[in-house]
PDB file of N, CA and C in Angstrom:
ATOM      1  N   UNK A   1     -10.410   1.555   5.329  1.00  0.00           N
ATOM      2  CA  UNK A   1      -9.422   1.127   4.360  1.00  0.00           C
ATOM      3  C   UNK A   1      -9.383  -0.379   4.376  1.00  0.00           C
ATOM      4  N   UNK A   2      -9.707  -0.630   3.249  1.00  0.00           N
ATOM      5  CA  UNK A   2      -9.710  -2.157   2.941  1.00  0.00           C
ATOM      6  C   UNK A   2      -8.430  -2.951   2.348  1.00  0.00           C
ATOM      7  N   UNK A   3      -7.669  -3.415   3.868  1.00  0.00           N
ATOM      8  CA  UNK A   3      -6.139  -3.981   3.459  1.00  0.00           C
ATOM      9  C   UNK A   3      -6.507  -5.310   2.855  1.00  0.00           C
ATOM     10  N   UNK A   4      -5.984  -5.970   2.007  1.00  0.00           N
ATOM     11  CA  UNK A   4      -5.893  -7.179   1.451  1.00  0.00           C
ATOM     12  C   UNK A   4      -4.500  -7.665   2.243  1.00  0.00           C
ATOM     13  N   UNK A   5      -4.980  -8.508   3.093  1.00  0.00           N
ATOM     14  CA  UNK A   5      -3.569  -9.191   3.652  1.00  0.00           C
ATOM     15  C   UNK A   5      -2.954 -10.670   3.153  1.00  0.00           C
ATOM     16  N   UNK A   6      -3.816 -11.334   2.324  1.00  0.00           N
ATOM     17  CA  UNK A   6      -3.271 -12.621   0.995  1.00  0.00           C
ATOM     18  C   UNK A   6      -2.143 -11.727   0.485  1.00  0.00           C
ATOM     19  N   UNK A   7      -2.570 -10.157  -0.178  1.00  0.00           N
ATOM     20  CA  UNK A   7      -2.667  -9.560  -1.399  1.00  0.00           C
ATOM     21  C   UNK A   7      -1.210  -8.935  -0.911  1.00  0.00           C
ATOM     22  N   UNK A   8      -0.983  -8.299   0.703  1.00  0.00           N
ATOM     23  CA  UNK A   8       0.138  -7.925   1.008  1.00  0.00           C
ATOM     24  C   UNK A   8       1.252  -8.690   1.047  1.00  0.00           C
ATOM     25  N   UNK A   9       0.863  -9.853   1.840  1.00  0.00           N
ATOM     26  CA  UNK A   9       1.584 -11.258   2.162  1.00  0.00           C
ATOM     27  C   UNK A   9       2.090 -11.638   0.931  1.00  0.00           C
ATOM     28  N   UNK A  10       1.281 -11.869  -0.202  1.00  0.00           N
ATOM     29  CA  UNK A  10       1.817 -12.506  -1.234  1.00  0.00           C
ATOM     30  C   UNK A  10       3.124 -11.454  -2.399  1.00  0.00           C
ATOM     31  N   UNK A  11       2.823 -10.037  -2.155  1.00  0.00           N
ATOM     32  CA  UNK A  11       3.740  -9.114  -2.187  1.00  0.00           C
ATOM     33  C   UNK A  11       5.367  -8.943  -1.782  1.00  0.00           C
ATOM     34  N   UNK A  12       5.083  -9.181  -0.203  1.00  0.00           N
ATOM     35  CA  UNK A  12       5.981  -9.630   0.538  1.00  0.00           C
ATOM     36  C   UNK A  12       6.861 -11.006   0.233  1.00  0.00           C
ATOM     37  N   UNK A  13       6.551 -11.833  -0.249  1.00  0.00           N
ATOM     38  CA  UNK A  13       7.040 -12.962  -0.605  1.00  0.00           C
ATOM     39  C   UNK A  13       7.823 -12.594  -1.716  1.00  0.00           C
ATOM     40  N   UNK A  14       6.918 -12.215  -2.727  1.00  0.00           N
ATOM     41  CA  UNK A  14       7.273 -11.709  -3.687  1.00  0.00           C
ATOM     42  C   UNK A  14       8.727 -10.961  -3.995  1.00  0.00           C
ATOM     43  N   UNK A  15       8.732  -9.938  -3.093  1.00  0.00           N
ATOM     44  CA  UNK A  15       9.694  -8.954  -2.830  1.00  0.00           C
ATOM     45  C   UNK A  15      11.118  -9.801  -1.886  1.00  0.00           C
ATOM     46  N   UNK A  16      10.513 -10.910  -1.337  1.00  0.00           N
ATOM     47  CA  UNK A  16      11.892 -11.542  -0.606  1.00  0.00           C
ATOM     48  C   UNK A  16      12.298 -12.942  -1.774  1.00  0.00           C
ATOM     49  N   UNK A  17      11.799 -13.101  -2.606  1.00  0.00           N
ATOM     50  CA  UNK A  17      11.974 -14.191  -3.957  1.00  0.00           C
ATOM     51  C   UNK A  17      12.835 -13.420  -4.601  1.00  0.00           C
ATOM     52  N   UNK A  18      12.356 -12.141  -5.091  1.00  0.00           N
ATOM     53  CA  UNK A  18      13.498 -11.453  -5.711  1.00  0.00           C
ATOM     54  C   UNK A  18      14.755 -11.250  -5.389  1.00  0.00           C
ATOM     55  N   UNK A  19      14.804 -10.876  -3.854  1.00  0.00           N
ATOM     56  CA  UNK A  19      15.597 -10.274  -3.125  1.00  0.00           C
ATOM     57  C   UNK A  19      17.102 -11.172  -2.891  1.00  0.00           C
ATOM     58  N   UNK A  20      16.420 -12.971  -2.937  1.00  0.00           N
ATOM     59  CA  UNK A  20      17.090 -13.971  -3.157  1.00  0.00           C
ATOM     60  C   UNK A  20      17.205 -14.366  -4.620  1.00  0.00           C
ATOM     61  N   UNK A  21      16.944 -13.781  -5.333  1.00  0.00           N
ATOM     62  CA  UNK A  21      17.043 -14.410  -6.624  1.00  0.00           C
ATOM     63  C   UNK A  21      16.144 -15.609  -7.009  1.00  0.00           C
ATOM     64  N   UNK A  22      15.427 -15.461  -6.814  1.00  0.00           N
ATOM     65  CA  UNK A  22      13.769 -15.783  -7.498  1.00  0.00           C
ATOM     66  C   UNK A  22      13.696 -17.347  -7.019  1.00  0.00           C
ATOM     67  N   UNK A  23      14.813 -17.900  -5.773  1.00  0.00           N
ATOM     68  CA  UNK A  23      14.502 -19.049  -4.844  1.00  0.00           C
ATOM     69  C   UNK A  23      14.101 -18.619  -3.742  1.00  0.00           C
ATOM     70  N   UNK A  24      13.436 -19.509  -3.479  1.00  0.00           N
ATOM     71  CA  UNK A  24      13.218 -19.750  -1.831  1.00  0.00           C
ATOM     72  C   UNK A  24      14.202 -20.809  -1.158  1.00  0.00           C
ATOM     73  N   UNK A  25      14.838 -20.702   0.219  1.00  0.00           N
ATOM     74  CA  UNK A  25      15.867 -21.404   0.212  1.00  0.00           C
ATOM     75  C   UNK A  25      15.276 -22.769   0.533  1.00  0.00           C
ATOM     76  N   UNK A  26      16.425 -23.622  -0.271  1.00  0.00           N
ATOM     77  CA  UNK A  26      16.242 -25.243  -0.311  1.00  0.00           C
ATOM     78  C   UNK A  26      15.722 -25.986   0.881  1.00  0.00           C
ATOM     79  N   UNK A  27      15.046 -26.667   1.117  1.00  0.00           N
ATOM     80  CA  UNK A  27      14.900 -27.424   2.402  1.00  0.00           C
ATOM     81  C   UNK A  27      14.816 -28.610   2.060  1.00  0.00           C
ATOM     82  N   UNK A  28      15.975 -29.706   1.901  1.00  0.00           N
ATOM     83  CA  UNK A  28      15.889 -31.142   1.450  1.00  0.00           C
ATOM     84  C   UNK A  28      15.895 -31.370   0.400  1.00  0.00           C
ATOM     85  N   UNK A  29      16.259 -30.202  -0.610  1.00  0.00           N
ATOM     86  CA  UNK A  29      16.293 -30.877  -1.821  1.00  0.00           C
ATOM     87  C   UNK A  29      14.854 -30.226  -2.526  1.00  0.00           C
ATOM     88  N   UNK A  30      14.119 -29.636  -2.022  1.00  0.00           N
ATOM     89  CA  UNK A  30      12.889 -29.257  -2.476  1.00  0.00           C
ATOM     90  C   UNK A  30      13.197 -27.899  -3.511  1.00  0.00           C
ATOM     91  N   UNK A  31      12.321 -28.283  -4.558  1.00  0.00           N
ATOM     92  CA  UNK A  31      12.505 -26.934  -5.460  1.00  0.00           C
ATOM     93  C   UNK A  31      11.077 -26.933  -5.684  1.00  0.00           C
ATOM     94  N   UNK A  32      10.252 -27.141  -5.257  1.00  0.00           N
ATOM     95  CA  UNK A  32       9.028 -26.006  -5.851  1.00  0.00           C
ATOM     96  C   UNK A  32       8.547 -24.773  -5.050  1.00  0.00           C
ATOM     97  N   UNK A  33       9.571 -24.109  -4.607  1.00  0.00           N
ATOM     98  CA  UNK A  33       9.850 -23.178  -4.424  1.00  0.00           C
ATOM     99  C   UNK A  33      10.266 -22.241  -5.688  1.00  0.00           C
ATOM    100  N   UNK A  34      10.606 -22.401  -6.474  1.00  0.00           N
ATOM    101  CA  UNK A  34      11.702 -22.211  -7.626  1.00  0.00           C
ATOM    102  C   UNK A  34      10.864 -21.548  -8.596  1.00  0.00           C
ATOM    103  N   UNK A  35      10.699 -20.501  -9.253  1.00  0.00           N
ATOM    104  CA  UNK A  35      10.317 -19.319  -9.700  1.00  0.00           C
ATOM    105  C   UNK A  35      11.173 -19.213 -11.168  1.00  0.00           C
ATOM    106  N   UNK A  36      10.799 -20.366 -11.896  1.00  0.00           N
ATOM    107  CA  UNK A  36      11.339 -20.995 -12.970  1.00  0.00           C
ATOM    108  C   UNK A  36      11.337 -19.748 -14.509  1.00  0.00           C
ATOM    109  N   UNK A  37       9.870 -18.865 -14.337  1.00  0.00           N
ATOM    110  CA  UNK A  37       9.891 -17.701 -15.685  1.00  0.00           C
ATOM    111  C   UNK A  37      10.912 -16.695 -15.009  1.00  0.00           C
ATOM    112  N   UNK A  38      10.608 -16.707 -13.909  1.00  0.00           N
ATOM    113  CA  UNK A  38      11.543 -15.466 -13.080  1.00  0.00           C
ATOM    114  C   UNK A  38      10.511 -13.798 -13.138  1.00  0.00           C
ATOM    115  N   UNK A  39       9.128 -14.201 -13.005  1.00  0.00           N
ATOM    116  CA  UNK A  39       7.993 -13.034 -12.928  1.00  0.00           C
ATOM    117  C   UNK A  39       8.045 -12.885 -11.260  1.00  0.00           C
ATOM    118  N   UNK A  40       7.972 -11.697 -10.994  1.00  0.00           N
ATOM    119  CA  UNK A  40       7.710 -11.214  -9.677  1.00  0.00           C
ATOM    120  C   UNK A  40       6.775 -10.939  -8.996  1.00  0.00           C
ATOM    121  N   UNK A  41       5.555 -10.053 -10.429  1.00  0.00           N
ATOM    122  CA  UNK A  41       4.120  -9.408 -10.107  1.00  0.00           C
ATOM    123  C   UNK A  41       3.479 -10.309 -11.082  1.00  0.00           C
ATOM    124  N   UNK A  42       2.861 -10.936 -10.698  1.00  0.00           N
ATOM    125  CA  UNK A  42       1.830 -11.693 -12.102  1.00  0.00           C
ATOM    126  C   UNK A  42       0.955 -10.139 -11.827  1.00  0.00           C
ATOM    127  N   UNK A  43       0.483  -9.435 -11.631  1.00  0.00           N
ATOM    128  CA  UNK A  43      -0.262  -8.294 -12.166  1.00  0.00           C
ATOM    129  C   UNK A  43      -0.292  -7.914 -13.183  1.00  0.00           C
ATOM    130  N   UNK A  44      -1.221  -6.951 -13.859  1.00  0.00           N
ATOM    131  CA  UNK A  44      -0.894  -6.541 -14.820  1.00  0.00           C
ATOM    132  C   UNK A  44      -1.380  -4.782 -15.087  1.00  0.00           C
ATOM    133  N   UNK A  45      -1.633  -4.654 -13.904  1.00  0.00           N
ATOM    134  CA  UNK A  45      -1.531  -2.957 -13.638  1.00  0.00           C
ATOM    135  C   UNK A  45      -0.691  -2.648 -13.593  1.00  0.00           C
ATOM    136  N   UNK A  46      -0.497  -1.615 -14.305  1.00  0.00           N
ATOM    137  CA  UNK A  46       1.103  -0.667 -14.142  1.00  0.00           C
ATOM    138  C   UNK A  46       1.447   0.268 -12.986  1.00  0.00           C
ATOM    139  N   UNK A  47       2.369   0.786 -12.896  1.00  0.00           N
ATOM    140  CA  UNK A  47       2.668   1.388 -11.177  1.00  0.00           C
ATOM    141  C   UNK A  47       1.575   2.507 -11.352  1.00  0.00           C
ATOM    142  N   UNK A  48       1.991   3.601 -12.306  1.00  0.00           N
ATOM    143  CA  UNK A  48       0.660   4.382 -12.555  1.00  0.00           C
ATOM    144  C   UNK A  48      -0.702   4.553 -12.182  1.00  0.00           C
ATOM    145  N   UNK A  49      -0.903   3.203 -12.167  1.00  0.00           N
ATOM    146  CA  UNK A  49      -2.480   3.001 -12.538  1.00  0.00           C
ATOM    147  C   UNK A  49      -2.436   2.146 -10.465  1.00  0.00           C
ATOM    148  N   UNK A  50      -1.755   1.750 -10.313  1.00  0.00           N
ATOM    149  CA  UNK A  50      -1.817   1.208  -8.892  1.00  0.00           C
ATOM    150  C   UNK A  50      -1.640   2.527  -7.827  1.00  0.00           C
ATOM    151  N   UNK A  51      -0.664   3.548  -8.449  1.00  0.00           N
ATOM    152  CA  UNK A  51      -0.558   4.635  -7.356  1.00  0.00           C
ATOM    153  C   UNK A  51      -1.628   5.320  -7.346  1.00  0.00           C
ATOM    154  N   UNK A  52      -2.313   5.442  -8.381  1.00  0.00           N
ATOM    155  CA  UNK A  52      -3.823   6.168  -8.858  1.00  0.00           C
ATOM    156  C   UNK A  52      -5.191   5.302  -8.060  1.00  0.00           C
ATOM    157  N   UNK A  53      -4.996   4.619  -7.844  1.00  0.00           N
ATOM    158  CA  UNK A  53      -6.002   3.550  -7.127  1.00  0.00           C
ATOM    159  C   UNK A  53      -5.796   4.003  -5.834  1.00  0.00           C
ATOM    160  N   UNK A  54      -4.308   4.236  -5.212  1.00  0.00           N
ATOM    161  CA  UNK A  54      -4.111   4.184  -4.038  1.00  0.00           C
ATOM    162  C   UNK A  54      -4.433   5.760  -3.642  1.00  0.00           C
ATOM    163  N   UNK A  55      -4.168   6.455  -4.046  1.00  0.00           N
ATOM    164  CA  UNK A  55      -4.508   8.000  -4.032  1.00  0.00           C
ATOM    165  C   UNK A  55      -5.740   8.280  -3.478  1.00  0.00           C
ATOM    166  N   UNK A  56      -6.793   6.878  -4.623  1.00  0.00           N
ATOM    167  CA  UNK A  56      -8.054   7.357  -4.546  1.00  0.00           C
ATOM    168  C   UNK A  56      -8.562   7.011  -3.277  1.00  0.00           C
ATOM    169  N   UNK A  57      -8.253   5.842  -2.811  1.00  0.00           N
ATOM    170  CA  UNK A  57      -8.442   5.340  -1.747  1.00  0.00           C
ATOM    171  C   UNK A  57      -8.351   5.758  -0.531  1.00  0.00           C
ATOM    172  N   UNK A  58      -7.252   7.125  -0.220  1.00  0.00           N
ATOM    173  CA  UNK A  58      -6.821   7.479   0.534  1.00  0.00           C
ATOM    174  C   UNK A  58      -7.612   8.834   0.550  1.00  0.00           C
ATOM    175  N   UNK A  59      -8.368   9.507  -0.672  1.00  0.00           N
ATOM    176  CA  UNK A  59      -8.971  10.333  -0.659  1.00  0.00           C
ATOM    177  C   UNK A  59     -10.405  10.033  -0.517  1.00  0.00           C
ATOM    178  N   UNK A  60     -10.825   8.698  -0.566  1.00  0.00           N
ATOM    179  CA  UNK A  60     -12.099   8.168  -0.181  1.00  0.00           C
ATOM    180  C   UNK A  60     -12.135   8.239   1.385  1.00  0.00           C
ATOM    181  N   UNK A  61     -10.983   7.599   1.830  1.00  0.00           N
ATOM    182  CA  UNK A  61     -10.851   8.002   3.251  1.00  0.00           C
ATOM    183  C   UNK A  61     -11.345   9.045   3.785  1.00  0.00           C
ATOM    184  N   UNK A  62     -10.139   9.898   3.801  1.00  0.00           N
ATOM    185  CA  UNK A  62     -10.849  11.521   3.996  1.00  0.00           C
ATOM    186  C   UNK A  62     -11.869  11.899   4.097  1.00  0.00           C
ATOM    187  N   UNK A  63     -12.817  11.569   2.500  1.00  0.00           N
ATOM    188  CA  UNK A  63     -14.376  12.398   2.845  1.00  0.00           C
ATOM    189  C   UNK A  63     -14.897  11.181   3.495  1.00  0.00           C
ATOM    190  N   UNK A  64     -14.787  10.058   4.066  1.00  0.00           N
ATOM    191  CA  UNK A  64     -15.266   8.951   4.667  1.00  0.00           C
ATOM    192  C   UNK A  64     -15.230   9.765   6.236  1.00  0.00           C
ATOM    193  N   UNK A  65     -14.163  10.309   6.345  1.00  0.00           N
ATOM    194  CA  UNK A  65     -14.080  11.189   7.749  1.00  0.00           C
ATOM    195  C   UNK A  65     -14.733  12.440   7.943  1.00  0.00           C
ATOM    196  N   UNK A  66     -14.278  13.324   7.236  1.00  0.00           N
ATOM    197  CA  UNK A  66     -15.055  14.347   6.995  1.00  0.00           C
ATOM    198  C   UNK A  66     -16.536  13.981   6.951  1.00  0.00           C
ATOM    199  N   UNK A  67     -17.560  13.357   6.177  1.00  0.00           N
ATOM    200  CA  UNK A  67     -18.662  12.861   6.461  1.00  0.00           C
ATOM    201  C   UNK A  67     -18.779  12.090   7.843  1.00  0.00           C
ATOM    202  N   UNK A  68     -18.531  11.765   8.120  1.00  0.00           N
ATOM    203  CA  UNK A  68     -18.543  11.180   9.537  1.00  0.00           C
ATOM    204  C   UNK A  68     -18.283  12.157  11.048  1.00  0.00           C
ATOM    205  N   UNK A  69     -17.406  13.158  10.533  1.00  0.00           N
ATOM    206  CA  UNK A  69     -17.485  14.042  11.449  1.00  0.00           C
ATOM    207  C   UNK A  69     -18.273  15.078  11.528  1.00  0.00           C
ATOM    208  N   UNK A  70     -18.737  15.539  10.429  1.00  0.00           N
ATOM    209  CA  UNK A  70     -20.087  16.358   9.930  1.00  0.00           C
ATOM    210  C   UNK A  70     -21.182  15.542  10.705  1.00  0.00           C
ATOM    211  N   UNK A  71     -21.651  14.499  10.536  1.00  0.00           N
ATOM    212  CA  UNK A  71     -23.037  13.982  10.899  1.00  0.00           C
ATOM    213  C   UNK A  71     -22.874  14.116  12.520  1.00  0.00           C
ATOM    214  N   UNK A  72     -21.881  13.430  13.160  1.00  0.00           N
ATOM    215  CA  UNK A  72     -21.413  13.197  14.629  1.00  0.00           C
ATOM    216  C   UNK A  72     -21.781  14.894  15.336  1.00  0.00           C
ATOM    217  N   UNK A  73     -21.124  15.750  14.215  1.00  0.00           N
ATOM    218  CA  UNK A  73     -21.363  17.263  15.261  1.00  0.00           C
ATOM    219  C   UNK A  73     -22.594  17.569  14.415  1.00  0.00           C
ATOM    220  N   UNK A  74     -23.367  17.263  14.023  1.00  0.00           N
ATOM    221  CA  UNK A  74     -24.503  17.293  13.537  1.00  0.00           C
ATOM    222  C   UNK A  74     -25.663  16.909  14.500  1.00  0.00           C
ATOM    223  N   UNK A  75     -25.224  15.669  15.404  1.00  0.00           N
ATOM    224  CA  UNK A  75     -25.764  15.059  16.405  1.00  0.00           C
ATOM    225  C   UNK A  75     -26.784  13.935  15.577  1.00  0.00           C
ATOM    226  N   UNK A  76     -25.872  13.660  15.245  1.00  0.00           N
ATOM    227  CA  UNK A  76     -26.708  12.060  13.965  1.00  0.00           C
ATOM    228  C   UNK A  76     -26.516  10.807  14.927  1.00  0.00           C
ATOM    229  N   UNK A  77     -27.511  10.101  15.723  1.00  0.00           N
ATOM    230  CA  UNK A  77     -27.542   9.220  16.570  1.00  0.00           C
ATOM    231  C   UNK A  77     -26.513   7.822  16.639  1.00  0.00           C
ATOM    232  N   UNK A  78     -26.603   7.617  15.057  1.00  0.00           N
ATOM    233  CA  UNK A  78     -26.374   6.303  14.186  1.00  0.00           C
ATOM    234  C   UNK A  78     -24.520   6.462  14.234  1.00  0.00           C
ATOM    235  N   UNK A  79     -23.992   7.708  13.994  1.00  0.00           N
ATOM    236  CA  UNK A  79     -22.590   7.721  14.298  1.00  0.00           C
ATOM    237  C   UNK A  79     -22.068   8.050  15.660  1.00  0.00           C
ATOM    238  N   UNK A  80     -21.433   7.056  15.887  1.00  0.00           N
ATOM    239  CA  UNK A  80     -20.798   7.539  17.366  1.00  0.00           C
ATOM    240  C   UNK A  80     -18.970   7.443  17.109  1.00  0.00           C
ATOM    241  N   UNK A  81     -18.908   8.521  18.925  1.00  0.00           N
ATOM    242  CA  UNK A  81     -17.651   9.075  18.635  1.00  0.00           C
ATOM    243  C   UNK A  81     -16.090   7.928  18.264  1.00  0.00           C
ATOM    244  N   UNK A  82     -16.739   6.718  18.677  1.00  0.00           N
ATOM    245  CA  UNK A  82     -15.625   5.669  18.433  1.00  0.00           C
ATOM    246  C   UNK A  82     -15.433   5.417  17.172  1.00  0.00           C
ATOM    247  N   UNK A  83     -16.500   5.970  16.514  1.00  0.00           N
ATOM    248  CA  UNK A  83     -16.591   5.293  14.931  1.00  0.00           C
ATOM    249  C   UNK A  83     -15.449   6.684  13.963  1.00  0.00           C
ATOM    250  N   UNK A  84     -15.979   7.848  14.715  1.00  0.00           N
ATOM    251  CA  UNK A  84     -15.712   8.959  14.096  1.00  0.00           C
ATOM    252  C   UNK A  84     -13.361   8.962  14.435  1.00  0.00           C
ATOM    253  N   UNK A  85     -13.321   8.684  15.669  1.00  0.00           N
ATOM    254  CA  UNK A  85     -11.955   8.404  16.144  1.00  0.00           C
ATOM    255  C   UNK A  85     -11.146   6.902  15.463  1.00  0.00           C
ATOM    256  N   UNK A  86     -11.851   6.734  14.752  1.00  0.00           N
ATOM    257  CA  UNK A  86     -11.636   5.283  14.157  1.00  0.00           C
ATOM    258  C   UNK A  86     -10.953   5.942  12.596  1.00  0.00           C
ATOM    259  N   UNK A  87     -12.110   6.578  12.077  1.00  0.00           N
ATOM    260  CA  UNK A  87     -12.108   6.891  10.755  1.00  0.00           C
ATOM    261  C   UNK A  87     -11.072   7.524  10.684  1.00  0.00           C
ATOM    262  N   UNK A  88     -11.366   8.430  11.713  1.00  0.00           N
ATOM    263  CA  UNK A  88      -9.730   9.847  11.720  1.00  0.00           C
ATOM    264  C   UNK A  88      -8.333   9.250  11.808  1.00  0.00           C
ATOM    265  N   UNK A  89      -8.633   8.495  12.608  1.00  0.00           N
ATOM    266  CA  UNK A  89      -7.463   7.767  12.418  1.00  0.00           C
ATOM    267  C   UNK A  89      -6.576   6.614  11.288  1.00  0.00           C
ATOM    268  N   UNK A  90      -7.629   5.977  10.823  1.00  0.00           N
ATOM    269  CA  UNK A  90      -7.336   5.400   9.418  1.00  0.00           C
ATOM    270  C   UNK A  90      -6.866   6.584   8.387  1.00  0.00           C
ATOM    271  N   UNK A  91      -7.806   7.845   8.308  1.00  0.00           N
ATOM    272  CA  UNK A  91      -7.244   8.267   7.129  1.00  0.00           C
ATOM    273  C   UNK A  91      -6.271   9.156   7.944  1.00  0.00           C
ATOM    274  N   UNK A  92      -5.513   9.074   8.875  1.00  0.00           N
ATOM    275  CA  UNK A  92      -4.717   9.897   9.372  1.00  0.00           C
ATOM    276  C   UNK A  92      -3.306   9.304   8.682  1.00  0.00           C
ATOM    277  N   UNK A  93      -3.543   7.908   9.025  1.00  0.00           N
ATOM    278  CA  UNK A  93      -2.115   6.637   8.778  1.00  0.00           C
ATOM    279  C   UNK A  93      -2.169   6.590   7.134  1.00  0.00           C
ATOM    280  N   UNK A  94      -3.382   6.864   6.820  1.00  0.00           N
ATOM    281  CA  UNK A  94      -2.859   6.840   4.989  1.00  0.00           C
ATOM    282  C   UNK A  94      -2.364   7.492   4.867  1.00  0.00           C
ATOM    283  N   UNK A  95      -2.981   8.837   4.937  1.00  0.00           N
ATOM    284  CA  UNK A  95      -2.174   9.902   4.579  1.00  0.00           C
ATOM    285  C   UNK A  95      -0.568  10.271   4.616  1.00  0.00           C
ATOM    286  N   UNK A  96      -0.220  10.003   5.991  1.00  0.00           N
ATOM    287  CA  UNK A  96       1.388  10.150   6.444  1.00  0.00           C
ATOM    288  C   UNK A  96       1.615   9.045   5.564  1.00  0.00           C
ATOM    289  N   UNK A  97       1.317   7.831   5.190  1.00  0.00           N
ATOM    290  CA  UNK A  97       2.376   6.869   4.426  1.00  0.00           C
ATOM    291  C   UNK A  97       2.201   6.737   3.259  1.00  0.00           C
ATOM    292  N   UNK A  98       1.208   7.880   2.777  1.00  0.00           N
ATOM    293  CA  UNK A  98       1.044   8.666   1.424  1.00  0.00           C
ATOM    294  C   UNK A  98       2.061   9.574   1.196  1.00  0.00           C
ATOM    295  N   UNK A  99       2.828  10.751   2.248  1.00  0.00           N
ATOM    296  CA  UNK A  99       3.374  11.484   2.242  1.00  0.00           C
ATOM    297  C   UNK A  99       4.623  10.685   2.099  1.00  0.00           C
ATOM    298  N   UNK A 100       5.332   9.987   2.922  1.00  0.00           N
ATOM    299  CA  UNK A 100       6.158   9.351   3.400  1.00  0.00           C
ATOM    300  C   UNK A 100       6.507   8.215   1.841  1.00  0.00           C
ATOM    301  N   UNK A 101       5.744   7.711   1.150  1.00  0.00           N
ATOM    302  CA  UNK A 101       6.026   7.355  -0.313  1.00  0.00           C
ATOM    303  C   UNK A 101       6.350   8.184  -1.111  1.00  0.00           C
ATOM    304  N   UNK A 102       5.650   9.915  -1.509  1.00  0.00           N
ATOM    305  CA  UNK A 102       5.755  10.499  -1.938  1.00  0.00           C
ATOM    306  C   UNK A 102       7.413  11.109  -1.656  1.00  0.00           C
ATOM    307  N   UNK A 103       7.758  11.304  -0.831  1.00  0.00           N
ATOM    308  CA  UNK A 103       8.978  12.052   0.035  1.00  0.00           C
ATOM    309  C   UNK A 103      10.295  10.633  -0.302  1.00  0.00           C
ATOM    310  N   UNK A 104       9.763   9.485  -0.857  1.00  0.00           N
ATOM    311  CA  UNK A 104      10.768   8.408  -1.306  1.00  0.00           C
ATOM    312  C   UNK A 104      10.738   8.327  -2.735  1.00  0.00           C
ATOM    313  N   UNK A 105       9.483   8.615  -3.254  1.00  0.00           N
ATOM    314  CA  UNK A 105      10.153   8.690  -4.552  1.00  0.00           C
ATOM    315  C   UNK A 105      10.316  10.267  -5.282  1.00  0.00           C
ATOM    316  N   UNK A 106      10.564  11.498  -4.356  1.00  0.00           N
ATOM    317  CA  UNK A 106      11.175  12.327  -4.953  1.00  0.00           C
ATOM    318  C   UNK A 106      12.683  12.123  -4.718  1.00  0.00           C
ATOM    319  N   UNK A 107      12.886  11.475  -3.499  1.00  0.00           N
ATOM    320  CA  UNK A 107      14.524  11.296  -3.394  1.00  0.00           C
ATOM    321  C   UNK A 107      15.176  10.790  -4.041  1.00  0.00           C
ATOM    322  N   UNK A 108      14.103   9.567  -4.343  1.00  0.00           N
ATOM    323  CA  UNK A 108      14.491   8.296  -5.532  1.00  0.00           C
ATOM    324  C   UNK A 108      14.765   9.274  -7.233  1.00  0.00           C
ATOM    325  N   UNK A 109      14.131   9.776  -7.370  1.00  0.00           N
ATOM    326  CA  UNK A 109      14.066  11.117  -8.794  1.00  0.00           C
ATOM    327  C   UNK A 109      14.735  12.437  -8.642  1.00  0.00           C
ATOM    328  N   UNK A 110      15.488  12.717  -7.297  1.00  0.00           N
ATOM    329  CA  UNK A 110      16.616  13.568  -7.285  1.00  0.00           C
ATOM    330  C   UNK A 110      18.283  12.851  -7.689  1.00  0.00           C
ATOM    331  N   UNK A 111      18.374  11.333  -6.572  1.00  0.00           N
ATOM    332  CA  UNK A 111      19.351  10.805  -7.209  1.00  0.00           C
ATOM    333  C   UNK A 111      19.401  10.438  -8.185  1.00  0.00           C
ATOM    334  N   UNK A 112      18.733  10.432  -9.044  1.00  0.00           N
ATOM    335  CA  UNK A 112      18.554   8.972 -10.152  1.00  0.00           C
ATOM    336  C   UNK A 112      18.798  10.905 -11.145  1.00  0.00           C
ATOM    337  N   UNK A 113      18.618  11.781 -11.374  1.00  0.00           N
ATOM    338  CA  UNK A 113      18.680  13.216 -11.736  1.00  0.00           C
ATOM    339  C   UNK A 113      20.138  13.834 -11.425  1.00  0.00           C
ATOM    340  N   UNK A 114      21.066  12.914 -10.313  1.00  0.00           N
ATOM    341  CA  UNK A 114      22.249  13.557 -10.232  1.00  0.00           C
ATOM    342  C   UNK A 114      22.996  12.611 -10.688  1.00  0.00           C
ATOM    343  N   UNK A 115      22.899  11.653 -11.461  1.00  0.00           N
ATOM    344  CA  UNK A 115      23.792  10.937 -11.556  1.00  0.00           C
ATOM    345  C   UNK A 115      24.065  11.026 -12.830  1.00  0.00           C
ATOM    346  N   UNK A 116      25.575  11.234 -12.744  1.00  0.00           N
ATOM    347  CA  UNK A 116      26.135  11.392 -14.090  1.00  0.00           C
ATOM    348  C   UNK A 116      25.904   9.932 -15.228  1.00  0.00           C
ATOM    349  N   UNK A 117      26.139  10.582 -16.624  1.00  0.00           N
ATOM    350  CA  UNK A 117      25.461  10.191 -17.663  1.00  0.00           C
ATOM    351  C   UNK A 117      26.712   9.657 -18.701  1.00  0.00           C
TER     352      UNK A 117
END
């Protein structure tokens, strides 16, 4: 799994700009910090199309493991067992925080479903 950590980091920022209202706090008088259109994601993928990326990714995983554990009990020289305990484990952590998103935004679409109108 190929993390982008600019790509997270700059997310993160992102998400604490908002969180303050699209400053970063003052230090001396300094404002170019200051988030003047008031955009959050310069992206231009929609959530849709980003959860669909991420899905895939997480299902690339998988057969990334599955192939890897096939060749290993296959007795394929070139894979070894650190590589194979590596893989399993990456797509182990997607998965649960695949589930674990999924399990937040049904909660998020049960309340947002009970609330009166």
């Amino acid at each position: 799994m190929d993390i982008k950590t600019n790509s997270l980091f700059a997310q993160m920022q992102s998400m604490s700009l908002q969180a303050t209202g699209n400053k970063l706090p003052a230090v001396g008088g300094d404002m170019s910090g200051v988030n003047p259109v008031g955009k959050i994601n310069g992206s231009s993928d929609s959530f849709g199309n980003l959860l669909t990326d991420a899905l895939k990714t997480v299902n690339e995983l998988q057969q990334d493991t599955g192939a890897k554990k096939m060749a290993f009990e296959m007795g394929d020289r070139n894979v070894t067992l650190a590589e194979v305990m590596v893989a399993s484990s990456k797509s182990g952590i997607a998965l649960d925080a695949t589930v674990q998103v999924r399990n937040k935004l049904v909660e998020a679409y049960k309340e947002i479903m009970s609330m009166p109108v």
